[in-house]
Protein backbone atom coordinates (compact mmCIF):
# COMPACT_ATOMS: atom_id res chain seq x y z
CA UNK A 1 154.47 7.44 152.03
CA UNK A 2 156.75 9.98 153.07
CA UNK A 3 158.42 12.25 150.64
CA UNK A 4 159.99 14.61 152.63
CA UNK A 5 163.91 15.12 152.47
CA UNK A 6 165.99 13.70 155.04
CA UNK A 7 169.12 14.57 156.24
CA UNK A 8 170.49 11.43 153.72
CA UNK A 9 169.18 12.74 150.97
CA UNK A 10 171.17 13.48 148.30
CA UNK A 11 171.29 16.62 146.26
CA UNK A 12 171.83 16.29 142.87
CA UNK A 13 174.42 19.37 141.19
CA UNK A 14 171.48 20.43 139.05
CA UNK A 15 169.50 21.46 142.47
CA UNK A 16 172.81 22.38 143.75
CA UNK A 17 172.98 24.90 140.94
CA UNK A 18 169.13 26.28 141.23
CA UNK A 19 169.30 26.72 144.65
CA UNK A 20 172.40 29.13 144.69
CA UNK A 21 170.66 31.35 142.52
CA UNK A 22 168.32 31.84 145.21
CA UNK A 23 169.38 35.32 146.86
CA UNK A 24 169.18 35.20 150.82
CA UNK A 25 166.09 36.38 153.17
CA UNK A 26 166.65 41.10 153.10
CA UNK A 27 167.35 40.94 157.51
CA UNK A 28 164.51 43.94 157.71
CA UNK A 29 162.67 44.51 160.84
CA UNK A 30 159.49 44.22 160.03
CA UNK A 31 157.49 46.67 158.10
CA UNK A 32 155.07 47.88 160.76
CA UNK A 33 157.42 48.83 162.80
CA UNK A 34 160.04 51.08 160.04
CA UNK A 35 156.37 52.59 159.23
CA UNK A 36 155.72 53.80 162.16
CA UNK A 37 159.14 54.91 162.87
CA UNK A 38 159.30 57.03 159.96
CA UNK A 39 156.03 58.74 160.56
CA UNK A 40 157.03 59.76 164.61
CA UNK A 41 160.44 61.04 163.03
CA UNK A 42 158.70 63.33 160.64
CA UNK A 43 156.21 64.55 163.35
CA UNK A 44 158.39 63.97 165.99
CA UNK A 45 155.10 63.01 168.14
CA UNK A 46 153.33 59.61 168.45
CA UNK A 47 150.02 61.31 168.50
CA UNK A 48 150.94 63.12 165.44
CA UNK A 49 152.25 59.85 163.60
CA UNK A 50 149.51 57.76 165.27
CA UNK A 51 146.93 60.12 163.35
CA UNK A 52 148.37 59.70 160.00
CA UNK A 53 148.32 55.70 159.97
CA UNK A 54 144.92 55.57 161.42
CA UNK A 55 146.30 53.65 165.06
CA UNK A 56 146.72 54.43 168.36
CA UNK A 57 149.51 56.66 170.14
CA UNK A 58 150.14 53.47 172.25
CA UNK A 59 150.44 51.38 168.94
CA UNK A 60 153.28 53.88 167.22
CA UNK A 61 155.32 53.70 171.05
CA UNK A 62 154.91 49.74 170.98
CA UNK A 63 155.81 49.30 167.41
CA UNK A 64 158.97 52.13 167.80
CA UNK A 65 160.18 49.97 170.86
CA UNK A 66 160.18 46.96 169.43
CA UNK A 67 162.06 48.26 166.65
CA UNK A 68 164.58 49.65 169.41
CA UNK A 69 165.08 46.32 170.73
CA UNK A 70 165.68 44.68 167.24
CA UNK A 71 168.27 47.18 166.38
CA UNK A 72 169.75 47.42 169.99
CA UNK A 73 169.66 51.21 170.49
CA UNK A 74 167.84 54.21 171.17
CA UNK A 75 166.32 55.78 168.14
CA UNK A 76 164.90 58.69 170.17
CA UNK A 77 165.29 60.85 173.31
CA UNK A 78 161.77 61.02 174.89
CA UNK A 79 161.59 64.23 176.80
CA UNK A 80 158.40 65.87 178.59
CA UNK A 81 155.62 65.82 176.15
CA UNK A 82 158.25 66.04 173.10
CA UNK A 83 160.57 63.54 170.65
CA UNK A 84 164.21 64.20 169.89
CA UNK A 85 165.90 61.71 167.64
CA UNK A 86 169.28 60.36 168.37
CA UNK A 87 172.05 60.07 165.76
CA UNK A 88 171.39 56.73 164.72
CA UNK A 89 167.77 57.66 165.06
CA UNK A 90 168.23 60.51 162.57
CA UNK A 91 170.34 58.78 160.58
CA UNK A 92 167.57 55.88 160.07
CA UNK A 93 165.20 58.85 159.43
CA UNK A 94 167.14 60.12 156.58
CA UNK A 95 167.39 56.59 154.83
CA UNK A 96 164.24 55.44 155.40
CA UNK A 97 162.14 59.16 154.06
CA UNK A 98 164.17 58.27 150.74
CA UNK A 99 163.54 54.42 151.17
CA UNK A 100 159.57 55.11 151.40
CA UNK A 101 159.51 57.89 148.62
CA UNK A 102 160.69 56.12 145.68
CA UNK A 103 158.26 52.98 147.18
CA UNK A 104 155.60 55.69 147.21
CA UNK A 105 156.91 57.03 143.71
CA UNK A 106 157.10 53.32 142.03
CA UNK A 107 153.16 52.57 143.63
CA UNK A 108 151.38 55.28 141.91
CA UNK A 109 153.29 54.82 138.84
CA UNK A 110 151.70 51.50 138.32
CA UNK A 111 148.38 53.21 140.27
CA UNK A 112 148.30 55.84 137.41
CA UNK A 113 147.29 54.39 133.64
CA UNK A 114 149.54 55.04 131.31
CA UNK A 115 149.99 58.37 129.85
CA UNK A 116 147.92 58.90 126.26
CA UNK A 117 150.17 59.38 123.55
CA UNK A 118 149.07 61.74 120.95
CA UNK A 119 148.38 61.52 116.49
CA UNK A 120 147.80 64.51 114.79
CA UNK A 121 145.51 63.66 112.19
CA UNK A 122 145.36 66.35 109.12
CA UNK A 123 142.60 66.35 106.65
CA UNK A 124 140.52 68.99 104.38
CA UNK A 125 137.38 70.25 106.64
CA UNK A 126 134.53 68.55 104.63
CA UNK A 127 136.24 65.02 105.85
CA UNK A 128 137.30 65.80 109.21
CA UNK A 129 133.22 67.16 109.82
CA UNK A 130 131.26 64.43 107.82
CA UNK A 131 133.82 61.26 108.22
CA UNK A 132 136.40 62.04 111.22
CA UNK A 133 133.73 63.43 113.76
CA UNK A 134 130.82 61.02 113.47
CA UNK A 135 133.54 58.30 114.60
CA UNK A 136 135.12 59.74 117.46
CA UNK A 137 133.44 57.96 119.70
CA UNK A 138 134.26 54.61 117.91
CA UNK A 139 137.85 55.44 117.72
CA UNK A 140 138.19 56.20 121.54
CA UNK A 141 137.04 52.67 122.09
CA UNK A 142 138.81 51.10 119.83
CA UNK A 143 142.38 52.93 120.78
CA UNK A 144 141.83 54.50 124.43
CA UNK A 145 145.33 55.28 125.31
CA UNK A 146 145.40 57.74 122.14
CA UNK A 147 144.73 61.08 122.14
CA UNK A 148 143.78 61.66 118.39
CA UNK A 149 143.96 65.95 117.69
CA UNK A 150 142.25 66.34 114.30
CA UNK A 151 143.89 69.18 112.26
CA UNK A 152 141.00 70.08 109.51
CA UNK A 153 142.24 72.60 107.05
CA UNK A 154 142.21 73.13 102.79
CA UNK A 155 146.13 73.89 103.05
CA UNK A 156 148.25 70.62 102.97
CA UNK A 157 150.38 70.34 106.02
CA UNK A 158 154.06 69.45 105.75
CA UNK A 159 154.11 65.97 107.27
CA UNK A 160 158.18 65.06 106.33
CA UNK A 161 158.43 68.63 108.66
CA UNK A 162 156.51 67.01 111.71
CA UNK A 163 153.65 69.65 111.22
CA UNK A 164 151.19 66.32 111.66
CA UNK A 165 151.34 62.63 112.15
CA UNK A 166 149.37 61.23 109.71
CA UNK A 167 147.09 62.94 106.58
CA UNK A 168 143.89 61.78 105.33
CA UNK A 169 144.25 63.34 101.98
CA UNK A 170 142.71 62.89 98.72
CA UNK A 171 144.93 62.28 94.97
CA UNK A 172 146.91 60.31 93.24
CA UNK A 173 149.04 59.16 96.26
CA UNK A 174 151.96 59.28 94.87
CA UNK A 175 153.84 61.76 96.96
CA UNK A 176 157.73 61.76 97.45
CA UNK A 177 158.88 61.71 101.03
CA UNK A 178 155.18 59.73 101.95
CA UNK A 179 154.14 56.61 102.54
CA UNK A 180 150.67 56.54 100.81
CA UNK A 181 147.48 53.98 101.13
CA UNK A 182 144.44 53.79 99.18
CA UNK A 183 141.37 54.26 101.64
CA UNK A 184 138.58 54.74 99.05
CA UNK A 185 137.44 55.96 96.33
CA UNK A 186 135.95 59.19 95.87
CA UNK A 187 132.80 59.95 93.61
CA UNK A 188 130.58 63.22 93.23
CA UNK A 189 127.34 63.60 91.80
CA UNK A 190 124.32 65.89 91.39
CA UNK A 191 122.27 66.11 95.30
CA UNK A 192 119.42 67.85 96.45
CA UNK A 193 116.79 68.20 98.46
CA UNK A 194 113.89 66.30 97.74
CA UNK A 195 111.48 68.88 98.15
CA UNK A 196 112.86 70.14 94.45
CA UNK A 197 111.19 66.93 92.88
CA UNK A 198 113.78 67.59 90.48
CA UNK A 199 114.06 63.73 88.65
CA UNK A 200 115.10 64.73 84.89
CA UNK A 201 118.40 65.90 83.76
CA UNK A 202 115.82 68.89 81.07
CA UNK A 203 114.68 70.01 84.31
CA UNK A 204 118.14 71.16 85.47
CA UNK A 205 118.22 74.40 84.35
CA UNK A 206 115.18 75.61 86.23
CA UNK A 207 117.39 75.57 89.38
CA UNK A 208 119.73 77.13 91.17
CA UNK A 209 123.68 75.27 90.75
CA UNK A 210 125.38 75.19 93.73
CA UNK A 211 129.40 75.14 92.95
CA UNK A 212 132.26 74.32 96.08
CA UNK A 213 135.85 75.97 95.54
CA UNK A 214 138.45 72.81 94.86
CA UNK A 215 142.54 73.63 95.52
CA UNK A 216 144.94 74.11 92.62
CA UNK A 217 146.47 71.10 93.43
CA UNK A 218 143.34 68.84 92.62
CA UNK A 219 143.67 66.12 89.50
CA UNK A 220 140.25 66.30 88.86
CA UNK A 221 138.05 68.49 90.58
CA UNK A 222 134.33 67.98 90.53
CA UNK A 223 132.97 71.28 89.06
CA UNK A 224 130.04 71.85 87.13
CA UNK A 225 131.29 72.33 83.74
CA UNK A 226 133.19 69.42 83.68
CA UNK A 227 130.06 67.62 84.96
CA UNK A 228 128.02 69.23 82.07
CA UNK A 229 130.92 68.35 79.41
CA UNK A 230 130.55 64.23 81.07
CA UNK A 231 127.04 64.39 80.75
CA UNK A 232 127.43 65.17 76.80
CA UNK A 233 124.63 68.03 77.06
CA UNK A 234 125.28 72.28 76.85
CA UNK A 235 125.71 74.17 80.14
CA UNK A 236 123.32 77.06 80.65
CA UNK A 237 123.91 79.81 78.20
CA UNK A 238 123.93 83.57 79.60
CA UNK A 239 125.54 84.66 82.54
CA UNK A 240 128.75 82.88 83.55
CA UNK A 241 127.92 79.58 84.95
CA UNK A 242 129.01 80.18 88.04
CA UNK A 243 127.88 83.66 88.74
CA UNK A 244 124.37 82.52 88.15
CA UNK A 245 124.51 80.02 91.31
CA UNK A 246 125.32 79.71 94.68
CA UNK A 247 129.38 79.55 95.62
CA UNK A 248 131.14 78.51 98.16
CA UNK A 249 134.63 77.98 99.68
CA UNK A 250 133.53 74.62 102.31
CA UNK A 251 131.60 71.57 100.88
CA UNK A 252 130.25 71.23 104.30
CA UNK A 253 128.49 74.70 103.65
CA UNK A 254 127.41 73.98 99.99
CA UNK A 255 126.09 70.63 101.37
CA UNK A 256 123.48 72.56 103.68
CA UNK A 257 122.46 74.65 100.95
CA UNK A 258 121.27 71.99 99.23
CA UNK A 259 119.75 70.27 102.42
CA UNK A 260 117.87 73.95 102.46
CA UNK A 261 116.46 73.25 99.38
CA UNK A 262 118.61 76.23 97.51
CA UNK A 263 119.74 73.91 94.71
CA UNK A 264 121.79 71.33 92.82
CA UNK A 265 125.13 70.78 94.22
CA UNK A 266 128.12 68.25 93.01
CA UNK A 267 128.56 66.40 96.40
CA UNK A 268 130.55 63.85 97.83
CA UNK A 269 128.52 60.30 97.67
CA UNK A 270 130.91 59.46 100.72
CA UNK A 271 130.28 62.79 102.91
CA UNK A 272 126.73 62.53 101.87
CA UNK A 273 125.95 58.51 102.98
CA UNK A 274 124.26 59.78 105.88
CA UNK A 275 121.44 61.75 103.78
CA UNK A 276 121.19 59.86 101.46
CA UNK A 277 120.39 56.73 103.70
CA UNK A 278 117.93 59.19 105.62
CA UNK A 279 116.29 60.86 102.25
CA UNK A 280 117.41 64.48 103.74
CA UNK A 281 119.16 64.39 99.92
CA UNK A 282 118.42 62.79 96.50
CA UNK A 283 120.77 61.52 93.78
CA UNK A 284 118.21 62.60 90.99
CA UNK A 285 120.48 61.56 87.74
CA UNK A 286 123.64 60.87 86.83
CA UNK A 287 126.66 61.06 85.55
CA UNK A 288 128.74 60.30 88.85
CA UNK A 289 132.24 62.17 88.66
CA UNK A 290 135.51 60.56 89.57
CA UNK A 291 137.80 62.47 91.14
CA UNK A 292 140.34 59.81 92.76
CA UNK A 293 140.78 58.82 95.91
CA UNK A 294 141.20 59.58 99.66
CA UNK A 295 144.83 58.10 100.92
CA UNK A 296 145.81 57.89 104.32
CA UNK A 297 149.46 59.05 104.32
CA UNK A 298 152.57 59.63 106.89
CA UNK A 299 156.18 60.91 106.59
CA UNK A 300 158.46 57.83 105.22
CA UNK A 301 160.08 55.93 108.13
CA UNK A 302 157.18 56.83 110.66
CA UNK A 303 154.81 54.02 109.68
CA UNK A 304 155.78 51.88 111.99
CA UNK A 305 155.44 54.09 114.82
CA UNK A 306 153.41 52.21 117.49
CA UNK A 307 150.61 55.36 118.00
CA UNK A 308 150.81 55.89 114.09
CA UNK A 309 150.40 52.34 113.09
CA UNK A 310 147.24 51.98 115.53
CA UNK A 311 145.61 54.99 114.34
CA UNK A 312 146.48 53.82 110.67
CA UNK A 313 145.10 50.73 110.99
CA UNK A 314 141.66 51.86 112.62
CA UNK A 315 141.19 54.42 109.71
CA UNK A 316 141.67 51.82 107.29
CA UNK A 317 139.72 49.28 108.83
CA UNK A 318 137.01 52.44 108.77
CA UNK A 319 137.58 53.08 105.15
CA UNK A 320 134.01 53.44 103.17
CA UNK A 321 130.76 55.82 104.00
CA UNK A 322 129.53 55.77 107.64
């Protein structure tokens, strides 16, 4: 059966109406031919142009004449053993170089994957070491066209100021000019090495106490005399409590004393999964201390950000010990 259109047929308005939306046919020469126009122009030699679109001399003159004949005039002057546009010839030149770049230009940018944008992440040093690092692999998986930069430092940064994009920040959460959300909770308890055998809380006193600096700011730091005061039994009498231990500023570095085997130290269960799993550290008693929790936070009106809200969500979906 034939169901081709005849001349009879009739149109209805609706095809009418699609097919004048259909622009007309560009009238270009073809596309060989402007291309190897526009490379003898710049060279003003067919050998020259003939090298840099991998033809033959003979090719650029055949495609450059035929282009001559579509156009109806001379587009250069060929002299001995050397090119000299005409006007029109230069004049095609000078449209077709800018024609070509901004194809050139609009190629590559589609070539080219699209440019990383970047999340500052802040957080204390113990987190960005124990929890950020061991999942920076994971996180370039799961959001490659981010470039996280983790800013690790004790000293709250000024997110309403821009200083970083999002904070990983343990408290109360409550924190005008923030939008705040719960990650986890945050516990501390008595860790060592098991090569102590320490298993009774009357043994404590034959070691060493380990004790980590906590900020001013903190609602309830996990120090040892508030652990001792929990516990409902009397701190070590003598010499100040913590003069007669180890001390130190980072809970990363009080955390490798006590992998040394140097003492007791009040550490994170969180920042500690990893030895504990792996027995490089023992939880020999209790009590466990709460001291909050760790919020992920960002300067109000930023949370839905695109880069923010991805790197939000994959820290929350992350939320809990490795």
């Amino acid at each position: 059966m034939d169901t081709g259109l005849d001349s009879q047929t009739i149109i209805s308005p609706r095809m009418q109406e699609i097919g004048s939306s259909i622009r007309p046919a560009r009238k270009l020469p073809a596309l060989l031919s402007l291309r190897a126009f526009e490379a003898a122009a710049a060279h003003l030699s067919f050998q020259r142009a003939a090298l840099e679109l991998s033809v033959t001399p003979s090719a650029i003159s055949h495609q450059v004449r035929a282009l001559e004949d579509t156009l109806g005039q001379a587009l250069f002057r060929r002299l001995t053993r050397q090119l000299a546009l005409t006007p029109a010839g230069q004049r095609l030149f000078d449209d077709l170089r800018l024609g070509f770049d901004a194809l050139e230009a609009g190629v590559d940018r589609l070539r080219q994957p699209a440019a990383s944008q970047s999340v500052t992440l802040t957080t204390n040093t113990a987190f960005a070491a124990r929890w950020v690092l061991p999942r920076m692999v994971a996180f370039r998986k799961a959001c490659p066209g981010i470039e996280l930069r983790l800013h690790a430092s004790d000293t709250l940064t000024d997110l309403a100021r821009g200083d970083a994009d999002i904070a990983v920040r343990s408290g109360s959460g409550n924190w005008p000019g923030l939008v705040a959300q719960e990650l986890m909770p945050e516990r501390y308890a008595p860790l060592c090495s098991p090569m102590l055998g320490l298993k009774r809380v009357a043994d404590l006193p034959k070691h060493q106490l380990i004790h980590c600096d906590w900020q001013p700011q903190a609602l309830a730091p996990a120090v040892w005399p508030r652990w001792f005061r929990e516990a409902d039994i009397a701190p070590p009498r003598g010499r100040a409590m913590k003069a007669s231990g180890l001390s130190f500023s980072d809970e990363t570095h009080a955390m490798l004393a006590a992998l040394g085997g140097h003492g007791v130290a009040l550490l994170s269960l969180t920042l500690s999964a990893e030895e504990l799993r792996s027995g490089a550290l023992v939880q020999p008693f209790g009590p466990v201390l709460d001291t909050g929790s760790y919020f992920l936070a960002t300067a109000s009106g930023r949370e839905n950000e695109p880069a923010i809200r991805a790197v939000w969500a994959w820290i929350a979906s992350q939320g809990g010990p490795m």
